[in-house]
PDB file of N, CA and C in Angstrom:
ATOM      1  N   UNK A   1      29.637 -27.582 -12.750  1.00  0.00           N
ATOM      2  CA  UNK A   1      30.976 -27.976 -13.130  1.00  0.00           C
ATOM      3  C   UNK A   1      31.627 -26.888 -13.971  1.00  0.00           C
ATOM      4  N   UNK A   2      32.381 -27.040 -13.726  1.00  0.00           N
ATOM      5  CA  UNK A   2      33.890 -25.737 -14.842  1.00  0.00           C
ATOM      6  C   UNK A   2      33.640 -25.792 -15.975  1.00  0.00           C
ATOM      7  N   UNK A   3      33.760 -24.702 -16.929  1.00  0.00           N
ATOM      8  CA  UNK A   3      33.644 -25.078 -18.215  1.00  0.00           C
ATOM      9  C   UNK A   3      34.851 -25.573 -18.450  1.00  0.00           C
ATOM     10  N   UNK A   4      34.821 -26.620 -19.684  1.00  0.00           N
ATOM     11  CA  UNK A   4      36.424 -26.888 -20.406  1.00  0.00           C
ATOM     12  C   UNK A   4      36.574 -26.411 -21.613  1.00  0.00           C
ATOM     13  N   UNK A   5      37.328 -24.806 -21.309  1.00  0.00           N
ATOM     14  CA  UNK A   5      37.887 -24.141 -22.670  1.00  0.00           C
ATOM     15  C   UNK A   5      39.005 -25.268 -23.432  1.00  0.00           C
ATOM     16  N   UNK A   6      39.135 -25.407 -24.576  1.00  0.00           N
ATOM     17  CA  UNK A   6      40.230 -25.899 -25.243  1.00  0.00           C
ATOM     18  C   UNK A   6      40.640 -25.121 -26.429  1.00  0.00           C
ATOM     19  N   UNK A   7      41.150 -25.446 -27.069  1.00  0.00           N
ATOM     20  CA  UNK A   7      42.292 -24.676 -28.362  1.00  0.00           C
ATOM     21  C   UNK A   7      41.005 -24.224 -29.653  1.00  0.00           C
ATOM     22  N   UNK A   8      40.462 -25.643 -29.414  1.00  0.00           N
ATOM     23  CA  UNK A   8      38.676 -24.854 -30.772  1.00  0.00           C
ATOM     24  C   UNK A   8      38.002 -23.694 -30.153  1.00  0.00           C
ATOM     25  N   UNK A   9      37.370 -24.177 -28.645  1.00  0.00           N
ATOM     26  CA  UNK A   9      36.495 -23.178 -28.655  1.00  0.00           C
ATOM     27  C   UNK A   9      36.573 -21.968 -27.486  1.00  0.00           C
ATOM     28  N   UNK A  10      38.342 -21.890 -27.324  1.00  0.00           N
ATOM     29  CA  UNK A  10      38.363 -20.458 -27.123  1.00  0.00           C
ATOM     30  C   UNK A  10      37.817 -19.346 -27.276  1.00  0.00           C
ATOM     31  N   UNK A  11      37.907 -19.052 -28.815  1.00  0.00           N
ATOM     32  CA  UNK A  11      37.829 -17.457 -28.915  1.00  0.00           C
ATOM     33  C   UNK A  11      36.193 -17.511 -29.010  1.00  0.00           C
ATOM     34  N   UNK A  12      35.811 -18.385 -29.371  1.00  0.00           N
ATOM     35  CA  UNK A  12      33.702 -18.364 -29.330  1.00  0.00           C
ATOM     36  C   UNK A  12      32.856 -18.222 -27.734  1.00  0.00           C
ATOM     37  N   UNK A  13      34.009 -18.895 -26.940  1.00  0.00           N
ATOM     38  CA  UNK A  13      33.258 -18.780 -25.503  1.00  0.00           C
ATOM     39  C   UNK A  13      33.842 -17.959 -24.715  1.00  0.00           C
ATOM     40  N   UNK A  14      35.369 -17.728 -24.564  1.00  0.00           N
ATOM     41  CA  UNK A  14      35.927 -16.660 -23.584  1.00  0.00           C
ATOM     42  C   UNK A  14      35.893 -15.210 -24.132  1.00  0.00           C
ATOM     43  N   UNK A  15      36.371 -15.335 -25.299  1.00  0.00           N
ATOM     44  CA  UNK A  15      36.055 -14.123 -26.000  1.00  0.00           C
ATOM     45  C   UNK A  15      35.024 -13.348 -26.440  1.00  0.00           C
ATOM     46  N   UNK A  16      33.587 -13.901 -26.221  1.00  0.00           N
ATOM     47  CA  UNK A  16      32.459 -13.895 -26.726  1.00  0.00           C
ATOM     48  C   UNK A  16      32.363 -12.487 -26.162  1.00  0.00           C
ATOM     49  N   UNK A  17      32.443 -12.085 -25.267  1.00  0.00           N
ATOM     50  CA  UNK A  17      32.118 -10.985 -24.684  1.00  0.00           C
ATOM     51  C   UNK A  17      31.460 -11.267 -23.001  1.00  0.00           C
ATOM     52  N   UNK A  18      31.357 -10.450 -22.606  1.00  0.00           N
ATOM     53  CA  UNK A  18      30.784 -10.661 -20.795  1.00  0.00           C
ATOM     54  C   UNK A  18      32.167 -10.754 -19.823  1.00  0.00           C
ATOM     55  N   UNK A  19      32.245 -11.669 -19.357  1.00  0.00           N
ATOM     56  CA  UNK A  19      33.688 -12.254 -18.470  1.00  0.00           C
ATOM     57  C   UNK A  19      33.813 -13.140 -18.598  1.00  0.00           C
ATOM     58  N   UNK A  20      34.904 -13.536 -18.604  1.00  0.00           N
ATOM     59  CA  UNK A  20      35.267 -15.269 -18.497  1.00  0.00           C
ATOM     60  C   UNK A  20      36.164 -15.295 -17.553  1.00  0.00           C
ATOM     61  N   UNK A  21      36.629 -16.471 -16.644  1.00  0.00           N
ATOM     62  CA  UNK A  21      37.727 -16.734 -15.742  1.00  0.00           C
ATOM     63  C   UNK A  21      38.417 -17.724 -16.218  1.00  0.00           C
ATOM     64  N   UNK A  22      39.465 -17.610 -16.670  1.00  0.00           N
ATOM     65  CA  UNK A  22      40.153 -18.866 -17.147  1.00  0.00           C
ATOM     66  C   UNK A  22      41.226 -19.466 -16.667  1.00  0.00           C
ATOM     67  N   UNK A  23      41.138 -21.163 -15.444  1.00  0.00           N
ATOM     68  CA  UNK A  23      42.315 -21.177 -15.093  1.00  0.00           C
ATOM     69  C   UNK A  23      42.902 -22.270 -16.153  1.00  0.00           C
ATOM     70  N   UNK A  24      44.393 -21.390 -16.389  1.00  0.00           N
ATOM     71  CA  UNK A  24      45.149 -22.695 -16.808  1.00  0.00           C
ATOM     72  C   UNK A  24      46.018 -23.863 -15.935  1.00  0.00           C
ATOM     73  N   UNK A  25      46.348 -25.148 -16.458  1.00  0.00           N
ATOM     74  CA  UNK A  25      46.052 -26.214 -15.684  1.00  0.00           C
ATOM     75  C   UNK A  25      46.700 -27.633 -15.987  1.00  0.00           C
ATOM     76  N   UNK A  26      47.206 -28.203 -15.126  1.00  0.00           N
ATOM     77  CA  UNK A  26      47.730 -29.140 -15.809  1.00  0.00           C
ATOM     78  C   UNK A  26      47.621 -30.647 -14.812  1.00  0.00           C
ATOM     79  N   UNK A  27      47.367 -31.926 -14.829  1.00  0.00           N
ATOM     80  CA  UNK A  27      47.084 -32.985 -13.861  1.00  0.00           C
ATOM     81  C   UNK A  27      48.438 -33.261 -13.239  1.00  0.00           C
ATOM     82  N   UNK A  28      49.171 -32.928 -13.601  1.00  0.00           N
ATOM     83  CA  UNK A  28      50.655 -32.898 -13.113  1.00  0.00           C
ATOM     84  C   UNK A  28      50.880 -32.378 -12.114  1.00  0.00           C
ATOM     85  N   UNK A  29      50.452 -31.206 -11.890  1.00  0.00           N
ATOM     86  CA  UNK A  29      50.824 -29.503 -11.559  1.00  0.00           C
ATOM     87  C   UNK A  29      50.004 -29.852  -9.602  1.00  0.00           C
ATOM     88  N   UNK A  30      50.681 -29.788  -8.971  1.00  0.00           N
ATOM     89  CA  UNK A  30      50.109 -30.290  -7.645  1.00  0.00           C
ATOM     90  C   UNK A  30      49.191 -28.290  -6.968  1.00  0.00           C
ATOM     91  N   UNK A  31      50.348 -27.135  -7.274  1.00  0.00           N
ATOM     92  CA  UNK A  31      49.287 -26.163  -6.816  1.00  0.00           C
ATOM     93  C   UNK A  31      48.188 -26.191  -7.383  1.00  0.00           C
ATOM     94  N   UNK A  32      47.956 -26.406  -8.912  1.00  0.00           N
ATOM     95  CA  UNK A  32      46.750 -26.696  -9.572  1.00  0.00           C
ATOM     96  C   UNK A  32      45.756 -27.104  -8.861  1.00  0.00           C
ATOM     97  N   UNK A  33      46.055 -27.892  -8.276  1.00  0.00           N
ATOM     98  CA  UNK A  33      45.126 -28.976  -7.935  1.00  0.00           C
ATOM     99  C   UNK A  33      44.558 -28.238  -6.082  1.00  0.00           C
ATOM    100  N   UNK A  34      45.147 -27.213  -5.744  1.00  0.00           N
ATOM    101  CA  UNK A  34      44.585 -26.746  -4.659  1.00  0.00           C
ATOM    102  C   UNK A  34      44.104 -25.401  -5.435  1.00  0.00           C
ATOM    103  N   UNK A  35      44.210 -24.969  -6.282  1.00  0.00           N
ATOM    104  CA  UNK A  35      42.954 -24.449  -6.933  1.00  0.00           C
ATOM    105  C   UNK A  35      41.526 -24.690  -7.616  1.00  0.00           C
ATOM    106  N   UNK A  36      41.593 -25.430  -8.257  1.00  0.00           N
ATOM    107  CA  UNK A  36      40.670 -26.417  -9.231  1.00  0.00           C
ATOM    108  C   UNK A  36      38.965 -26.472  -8.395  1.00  0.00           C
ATOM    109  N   UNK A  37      39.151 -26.982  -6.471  1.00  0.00           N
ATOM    110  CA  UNK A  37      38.174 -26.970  -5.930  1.00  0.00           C
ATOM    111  C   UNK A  37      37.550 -24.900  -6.120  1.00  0.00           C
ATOM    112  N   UNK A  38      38.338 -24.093  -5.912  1.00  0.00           N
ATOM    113  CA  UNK A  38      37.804 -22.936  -6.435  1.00  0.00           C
ATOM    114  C   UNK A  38      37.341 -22.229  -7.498  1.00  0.00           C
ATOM    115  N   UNK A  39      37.899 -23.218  -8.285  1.00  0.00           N
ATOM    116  CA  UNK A  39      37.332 -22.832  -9.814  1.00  0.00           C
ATOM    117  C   UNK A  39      36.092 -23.297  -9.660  1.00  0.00           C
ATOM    118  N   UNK A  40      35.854 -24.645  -9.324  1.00  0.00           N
ATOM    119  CA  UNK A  40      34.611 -25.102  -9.544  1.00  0.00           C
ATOM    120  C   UNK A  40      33.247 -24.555  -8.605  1.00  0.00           C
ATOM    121  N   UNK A  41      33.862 -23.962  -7.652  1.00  0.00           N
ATOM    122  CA  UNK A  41      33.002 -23.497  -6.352  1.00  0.00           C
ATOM    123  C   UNK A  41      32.493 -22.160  -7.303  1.00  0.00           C
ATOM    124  N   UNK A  42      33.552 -20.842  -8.030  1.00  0.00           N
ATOM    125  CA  UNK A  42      32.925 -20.324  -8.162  1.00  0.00           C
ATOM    126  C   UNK A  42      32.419 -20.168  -9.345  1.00  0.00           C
ATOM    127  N   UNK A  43      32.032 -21.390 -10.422  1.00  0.00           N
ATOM    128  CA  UNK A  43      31.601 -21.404 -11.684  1.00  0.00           C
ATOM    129  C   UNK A  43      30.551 -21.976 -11.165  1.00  0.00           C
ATOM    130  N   UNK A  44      30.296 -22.817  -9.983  1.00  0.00           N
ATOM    131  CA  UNK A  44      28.481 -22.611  -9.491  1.00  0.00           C
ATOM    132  C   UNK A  44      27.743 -21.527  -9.047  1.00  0.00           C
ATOM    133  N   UNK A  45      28.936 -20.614  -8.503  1.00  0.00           N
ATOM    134  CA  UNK A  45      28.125 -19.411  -7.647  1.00  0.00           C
ATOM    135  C   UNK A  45      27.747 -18.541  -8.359  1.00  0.00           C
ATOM    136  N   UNK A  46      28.785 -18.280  -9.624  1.00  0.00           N
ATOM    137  CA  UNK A  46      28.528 -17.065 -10.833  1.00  0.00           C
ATOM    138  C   UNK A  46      27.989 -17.807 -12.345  1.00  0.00           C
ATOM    139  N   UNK A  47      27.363 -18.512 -12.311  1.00  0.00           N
ATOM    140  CA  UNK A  47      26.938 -19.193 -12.999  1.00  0.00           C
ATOM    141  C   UNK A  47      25.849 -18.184 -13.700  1.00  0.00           C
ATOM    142  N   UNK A  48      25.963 -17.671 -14.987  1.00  0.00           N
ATOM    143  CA  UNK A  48      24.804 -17.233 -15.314  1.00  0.00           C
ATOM    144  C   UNK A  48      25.547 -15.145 -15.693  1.00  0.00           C
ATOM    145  N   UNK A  49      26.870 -15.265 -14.354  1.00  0.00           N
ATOM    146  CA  UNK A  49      26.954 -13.762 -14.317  1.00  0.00           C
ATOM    147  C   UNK A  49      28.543 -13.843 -15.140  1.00  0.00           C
ATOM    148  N   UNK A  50      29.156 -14.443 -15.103  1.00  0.00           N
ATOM    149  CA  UNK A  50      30.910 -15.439 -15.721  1.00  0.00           C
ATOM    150  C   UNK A  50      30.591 -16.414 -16.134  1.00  0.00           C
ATOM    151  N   UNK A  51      31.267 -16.956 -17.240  1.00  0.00           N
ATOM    152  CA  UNK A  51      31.712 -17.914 -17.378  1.00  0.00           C
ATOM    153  C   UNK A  51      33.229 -18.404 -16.992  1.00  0.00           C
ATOM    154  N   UNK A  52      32.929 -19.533 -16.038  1.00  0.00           N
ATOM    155  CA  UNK A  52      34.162 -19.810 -15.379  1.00  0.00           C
ATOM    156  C   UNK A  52      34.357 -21.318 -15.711  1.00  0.00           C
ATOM    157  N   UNK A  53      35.728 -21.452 -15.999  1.00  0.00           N
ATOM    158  CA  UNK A  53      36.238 -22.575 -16.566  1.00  0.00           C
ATOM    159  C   UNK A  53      37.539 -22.515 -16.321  1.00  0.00           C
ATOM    160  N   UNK A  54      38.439 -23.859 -16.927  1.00  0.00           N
ATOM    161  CA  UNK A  54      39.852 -24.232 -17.083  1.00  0.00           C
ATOM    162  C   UNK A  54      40.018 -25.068 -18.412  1.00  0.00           C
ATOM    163  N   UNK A  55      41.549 -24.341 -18.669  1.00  0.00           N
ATOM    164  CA  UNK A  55      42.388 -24.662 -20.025  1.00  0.00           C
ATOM    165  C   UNK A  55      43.084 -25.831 -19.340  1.00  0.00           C
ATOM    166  N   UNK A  56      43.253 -27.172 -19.909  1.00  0.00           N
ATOM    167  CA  UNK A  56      44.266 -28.375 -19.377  1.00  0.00           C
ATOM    168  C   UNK A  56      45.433 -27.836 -20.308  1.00  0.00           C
ATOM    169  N   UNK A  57      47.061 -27.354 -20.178  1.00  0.00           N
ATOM    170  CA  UNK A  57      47.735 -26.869 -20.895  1.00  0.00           C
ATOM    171  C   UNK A  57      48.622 -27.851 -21.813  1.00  0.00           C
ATOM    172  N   UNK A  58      48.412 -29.147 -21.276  1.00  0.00           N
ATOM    173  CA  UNK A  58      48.950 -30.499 -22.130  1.00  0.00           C
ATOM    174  C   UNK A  58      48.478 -30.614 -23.318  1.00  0.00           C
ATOM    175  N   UNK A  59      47.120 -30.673 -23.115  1.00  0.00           N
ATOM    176  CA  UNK A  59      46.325 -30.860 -24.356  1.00  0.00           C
ATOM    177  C   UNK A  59      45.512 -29.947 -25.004  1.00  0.00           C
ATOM    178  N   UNK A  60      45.892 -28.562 -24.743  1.00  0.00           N
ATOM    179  CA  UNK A  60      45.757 -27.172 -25.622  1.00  0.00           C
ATOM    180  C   UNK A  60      47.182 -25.855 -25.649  1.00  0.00           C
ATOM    181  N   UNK A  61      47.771 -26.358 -26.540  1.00  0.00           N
ATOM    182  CA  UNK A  61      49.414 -25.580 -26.416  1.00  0.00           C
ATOM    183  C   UNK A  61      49.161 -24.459 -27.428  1.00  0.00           C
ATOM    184  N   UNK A  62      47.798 -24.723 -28.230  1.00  0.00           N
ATOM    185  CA  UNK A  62      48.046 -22.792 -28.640  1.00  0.00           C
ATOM    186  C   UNK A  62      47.230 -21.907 -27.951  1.00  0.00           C
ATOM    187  N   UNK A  63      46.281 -22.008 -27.423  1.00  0.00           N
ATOM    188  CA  UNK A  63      45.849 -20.873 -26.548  1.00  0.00           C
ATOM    189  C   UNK A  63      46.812 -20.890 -25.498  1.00  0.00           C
ATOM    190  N   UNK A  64      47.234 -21.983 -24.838  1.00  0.00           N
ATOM    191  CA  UNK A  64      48.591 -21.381 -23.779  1.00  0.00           C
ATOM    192  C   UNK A  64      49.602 -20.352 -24.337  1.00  0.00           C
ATOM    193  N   UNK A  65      49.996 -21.268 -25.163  1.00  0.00           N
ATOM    194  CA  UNK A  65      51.206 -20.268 -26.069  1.00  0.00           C
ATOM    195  C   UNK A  65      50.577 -18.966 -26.609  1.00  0.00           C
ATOM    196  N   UNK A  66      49.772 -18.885 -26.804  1.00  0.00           N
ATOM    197  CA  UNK A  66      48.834 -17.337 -27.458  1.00  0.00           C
ATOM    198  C   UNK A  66      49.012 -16.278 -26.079  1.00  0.00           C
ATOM    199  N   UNK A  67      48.298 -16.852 -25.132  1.00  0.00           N
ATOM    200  CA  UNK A  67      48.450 -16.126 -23.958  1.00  0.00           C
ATOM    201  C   UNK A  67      49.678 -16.134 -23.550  1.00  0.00           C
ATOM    202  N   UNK A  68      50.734 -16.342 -23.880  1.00  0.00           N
ATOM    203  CA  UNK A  68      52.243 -16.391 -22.879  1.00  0.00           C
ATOM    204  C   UNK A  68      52.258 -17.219 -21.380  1.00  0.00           C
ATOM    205  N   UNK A  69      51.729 -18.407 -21.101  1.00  0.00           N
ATOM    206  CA  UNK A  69      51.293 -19.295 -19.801  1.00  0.00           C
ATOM    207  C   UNK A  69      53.037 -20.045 -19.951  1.00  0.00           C
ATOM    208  N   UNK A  70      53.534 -19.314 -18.873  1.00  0.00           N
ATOM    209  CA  UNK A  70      54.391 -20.402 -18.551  1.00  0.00           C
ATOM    210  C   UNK A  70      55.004 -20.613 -17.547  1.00  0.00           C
ATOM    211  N   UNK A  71      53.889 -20.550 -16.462  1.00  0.00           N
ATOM    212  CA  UNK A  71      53.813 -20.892 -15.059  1.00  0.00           C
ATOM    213  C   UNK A  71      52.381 -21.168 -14.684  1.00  0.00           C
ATOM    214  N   UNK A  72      52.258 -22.384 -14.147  1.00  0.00           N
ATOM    215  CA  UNK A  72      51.075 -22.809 -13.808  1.00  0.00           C
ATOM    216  C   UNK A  72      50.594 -22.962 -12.260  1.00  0.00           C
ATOM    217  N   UNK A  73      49.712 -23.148 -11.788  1.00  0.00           N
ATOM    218  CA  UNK A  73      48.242 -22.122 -12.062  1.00  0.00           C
ATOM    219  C   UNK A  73      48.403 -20.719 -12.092  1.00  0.00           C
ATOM    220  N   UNK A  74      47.676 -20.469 -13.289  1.00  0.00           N
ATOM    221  CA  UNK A  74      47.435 -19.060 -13.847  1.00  0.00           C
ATOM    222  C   UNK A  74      46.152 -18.792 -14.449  1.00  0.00           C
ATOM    223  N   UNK A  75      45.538 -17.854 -13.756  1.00  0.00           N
ATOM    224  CA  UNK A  75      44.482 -17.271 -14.082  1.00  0.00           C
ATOM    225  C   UNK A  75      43.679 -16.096 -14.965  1.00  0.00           C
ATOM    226  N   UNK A  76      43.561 -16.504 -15.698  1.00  0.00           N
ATOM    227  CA  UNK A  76      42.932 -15.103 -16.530  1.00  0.00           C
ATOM    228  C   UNK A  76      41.669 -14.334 -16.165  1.00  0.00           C
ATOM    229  N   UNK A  77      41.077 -13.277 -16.395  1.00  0.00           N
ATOM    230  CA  UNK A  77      40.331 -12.571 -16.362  1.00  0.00           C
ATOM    231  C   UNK A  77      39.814 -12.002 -17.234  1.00  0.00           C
ATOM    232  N   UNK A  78      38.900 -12.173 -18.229  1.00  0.00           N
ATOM    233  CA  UNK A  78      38.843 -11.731 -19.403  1.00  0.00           C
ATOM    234  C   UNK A  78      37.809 -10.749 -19.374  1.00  0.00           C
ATOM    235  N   UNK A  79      37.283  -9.878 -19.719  1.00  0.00           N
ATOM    236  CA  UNK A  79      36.233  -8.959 -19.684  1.00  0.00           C
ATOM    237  C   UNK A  79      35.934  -8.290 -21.725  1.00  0.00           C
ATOM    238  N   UNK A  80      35.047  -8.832 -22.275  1.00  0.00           N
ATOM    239  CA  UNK A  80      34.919  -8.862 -23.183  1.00  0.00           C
ATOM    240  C   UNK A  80      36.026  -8.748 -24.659  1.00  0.00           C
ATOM    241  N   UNK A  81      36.816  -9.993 -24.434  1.00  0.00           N
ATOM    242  CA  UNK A  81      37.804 -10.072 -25.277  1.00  0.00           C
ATOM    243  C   UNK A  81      38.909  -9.495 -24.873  1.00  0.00           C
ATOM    244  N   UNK A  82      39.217  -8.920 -23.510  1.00  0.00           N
ATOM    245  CA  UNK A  82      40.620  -8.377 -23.364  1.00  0.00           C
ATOM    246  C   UNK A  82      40.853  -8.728 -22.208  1.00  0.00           C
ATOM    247  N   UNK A  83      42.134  -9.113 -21.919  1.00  0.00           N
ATOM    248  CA  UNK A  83      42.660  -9.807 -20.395  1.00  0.00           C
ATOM    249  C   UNK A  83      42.616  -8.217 -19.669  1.00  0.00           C
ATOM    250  N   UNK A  84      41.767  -8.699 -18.659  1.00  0.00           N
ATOM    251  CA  UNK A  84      42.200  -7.343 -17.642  1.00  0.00           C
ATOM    252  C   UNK A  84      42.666  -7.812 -16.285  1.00  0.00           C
ATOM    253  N   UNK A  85      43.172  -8.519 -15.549  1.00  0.00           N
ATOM    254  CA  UNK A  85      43.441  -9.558 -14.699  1.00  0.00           C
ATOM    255  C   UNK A  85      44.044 -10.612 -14.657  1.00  0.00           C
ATOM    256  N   UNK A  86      45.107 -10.908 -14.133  1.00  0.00           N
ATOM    257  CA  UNK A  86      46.060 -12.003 -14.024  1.00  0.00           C
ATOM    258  C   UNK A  86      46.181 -12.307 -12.545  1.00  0.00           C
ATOM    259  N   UNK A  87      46.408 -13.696 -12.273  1.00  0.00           N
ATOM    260  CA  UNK A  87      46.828 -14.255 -10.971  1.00  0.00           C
ATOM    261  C   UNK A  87      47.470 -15.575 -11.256  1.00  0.00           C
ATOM    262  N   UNK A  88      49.274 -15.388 -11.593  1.00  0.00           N
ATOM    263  CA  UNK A  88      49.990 -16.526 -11.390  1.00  0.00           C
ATOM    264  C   UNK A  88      50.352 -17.095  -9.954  1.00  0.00           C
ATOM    265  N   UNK A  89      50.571 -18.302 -10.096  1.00  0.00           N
ATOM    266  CA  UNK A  89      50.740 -19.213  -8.324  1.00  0.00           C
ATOM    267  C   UNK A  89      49.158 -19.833  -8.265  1.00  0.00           C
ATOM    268  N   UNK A  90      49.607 -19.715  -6.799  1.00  0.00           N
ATOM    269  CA  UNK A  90      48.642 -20.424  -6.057  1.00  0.00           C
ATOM    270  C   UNK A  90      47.880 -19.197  -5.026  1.00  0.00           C
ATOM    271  N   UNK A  91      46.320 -18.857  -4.735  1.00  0.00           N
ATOM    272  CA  UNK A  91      45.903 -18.092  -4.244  1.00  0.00           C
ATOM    273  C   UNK A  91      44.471 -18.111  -3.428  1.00  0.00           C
ATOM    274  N   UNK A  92      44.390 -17.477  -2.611  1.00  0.00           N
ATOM    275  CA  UNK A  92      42.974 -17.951  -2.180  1.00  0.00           C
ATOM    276  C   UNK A  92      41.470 -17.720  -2.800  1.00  0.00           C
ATOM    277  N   UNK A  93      40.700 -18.330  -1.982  1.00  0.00           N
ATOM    278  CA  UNK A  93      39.525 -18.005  -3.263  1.00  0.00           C
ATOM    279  C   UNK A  93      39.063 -16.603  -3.008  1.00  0.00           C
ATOM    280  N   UNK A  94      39.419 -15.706  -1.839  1.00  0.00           N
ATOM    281  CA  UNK A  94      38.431 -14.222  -1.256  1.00  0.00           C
ATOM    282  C   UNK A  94      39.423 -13.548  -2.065  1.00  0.00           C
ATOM    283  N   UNK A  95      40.700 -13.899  -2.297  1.00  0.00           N
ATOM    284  CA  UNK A  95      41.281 -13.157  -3.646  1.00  0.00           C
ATOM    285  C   UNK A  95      41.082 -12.671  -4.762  1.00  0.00           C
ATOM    286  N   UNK A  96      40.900 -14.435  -5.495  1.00  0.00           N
ATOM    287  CA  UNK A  96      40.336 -14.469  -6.873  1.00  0.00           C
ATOM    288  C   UNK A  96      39.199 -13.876  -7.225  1.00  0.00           C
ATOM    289  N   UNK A  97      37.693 -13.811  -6.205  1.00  0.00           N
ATOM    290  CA  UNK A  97      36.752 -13.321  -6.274  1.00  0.00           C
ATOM    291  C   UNK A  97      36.705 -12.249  -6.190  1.00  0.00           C
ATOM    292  N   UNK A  98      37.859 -11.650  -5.284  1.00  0.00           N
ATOM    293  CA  UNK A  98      37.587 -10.181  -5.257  1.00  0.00           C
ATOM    294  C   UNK A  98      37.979  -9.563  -6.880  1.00  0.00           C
ATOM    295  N   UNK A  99      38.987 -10.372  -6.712  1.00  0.00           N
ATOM    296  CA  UNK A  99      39.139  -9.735  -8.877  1.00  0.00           C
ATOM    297  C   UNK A  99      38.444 -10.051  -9.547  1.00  0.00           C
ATOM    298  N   UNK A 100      37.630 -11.210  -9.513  1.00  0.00           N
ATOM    299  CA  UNK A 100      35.895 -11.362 -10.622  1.00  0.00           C
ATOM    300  C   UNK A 100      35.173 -10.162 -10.086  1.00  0.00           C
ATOM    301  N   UNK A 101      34.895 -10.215  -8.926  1.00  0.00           N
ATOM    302  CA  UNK A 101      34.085  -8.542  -8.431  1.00  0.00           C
ATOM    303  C   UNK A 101      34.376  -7.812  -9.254  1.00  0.00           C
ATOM    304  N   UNK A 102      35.756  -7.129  -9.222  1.00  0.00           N
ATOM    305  CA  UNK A 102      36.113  -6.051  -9.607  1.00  0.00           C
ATOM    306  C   UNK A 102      35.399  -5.705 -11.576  1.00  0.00           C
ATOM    307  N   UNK A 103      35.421  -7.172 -11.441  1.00  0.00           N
ATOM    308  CA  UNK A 103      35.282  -6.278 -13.114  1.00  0.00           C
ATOM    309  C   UNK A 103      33.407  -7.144 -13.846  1.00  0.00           C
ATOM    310  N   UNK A 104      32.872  -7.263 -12.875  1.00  0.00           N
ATOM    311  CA  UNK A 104      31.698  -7.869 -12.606  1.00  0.00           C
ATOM    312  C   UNK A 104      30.926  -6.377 -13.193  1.00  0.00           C
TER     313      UNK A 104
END
């Protein structure tokens, strides 16, 4: 299952260092929701090599607001404390992965 970053334990788990994938997210948000099955697909596959998870943006408005999120689904890429990767919209998963590759 996805990790669930929220507003506490942001900066201890995404920031920690390694990679993190972070989608932000909302139950509202209908492209969301044709992402979400990819988040979770590839937080089983890289399990161990990323940490891959989602921010719900309702109920965490300062890491949204920290990051500037104000279009949803949006994806982060974090590579030891610094965003190196963005993917706003909606996208496929041989996409997204190819940008976890990249910085794998």
């Amino acid at each position: 299952m996805a990790f669930e970053f929220t507003d506490t334990n942001f900066e201890e788990t995404a920031l920690k260092g390694g990679v993190a994938v972070v989608d932000f997210w909302a139950e509202w948000c209908g492209p969301c929701r044709l992402i979400g099955p990819i988040i979770e697909d590839l937080s089983k596959e890289y399990e161990g090599k990323a940490l891959i998870g989602k921010v719900n943006v309702d109920h965490n408005p300062e890491v949204s607001m920290k990051y500037g999120i104000r279009s949803i689904p949006t994806v982060l890429i974090i590579k030891d404390g610094e965003v190196v990767d963005k993917q706003v919209g909606v996208t496929t998963r041989a996409s997204l992965e190819a940008k976890l590759q990249a910085h794998l």
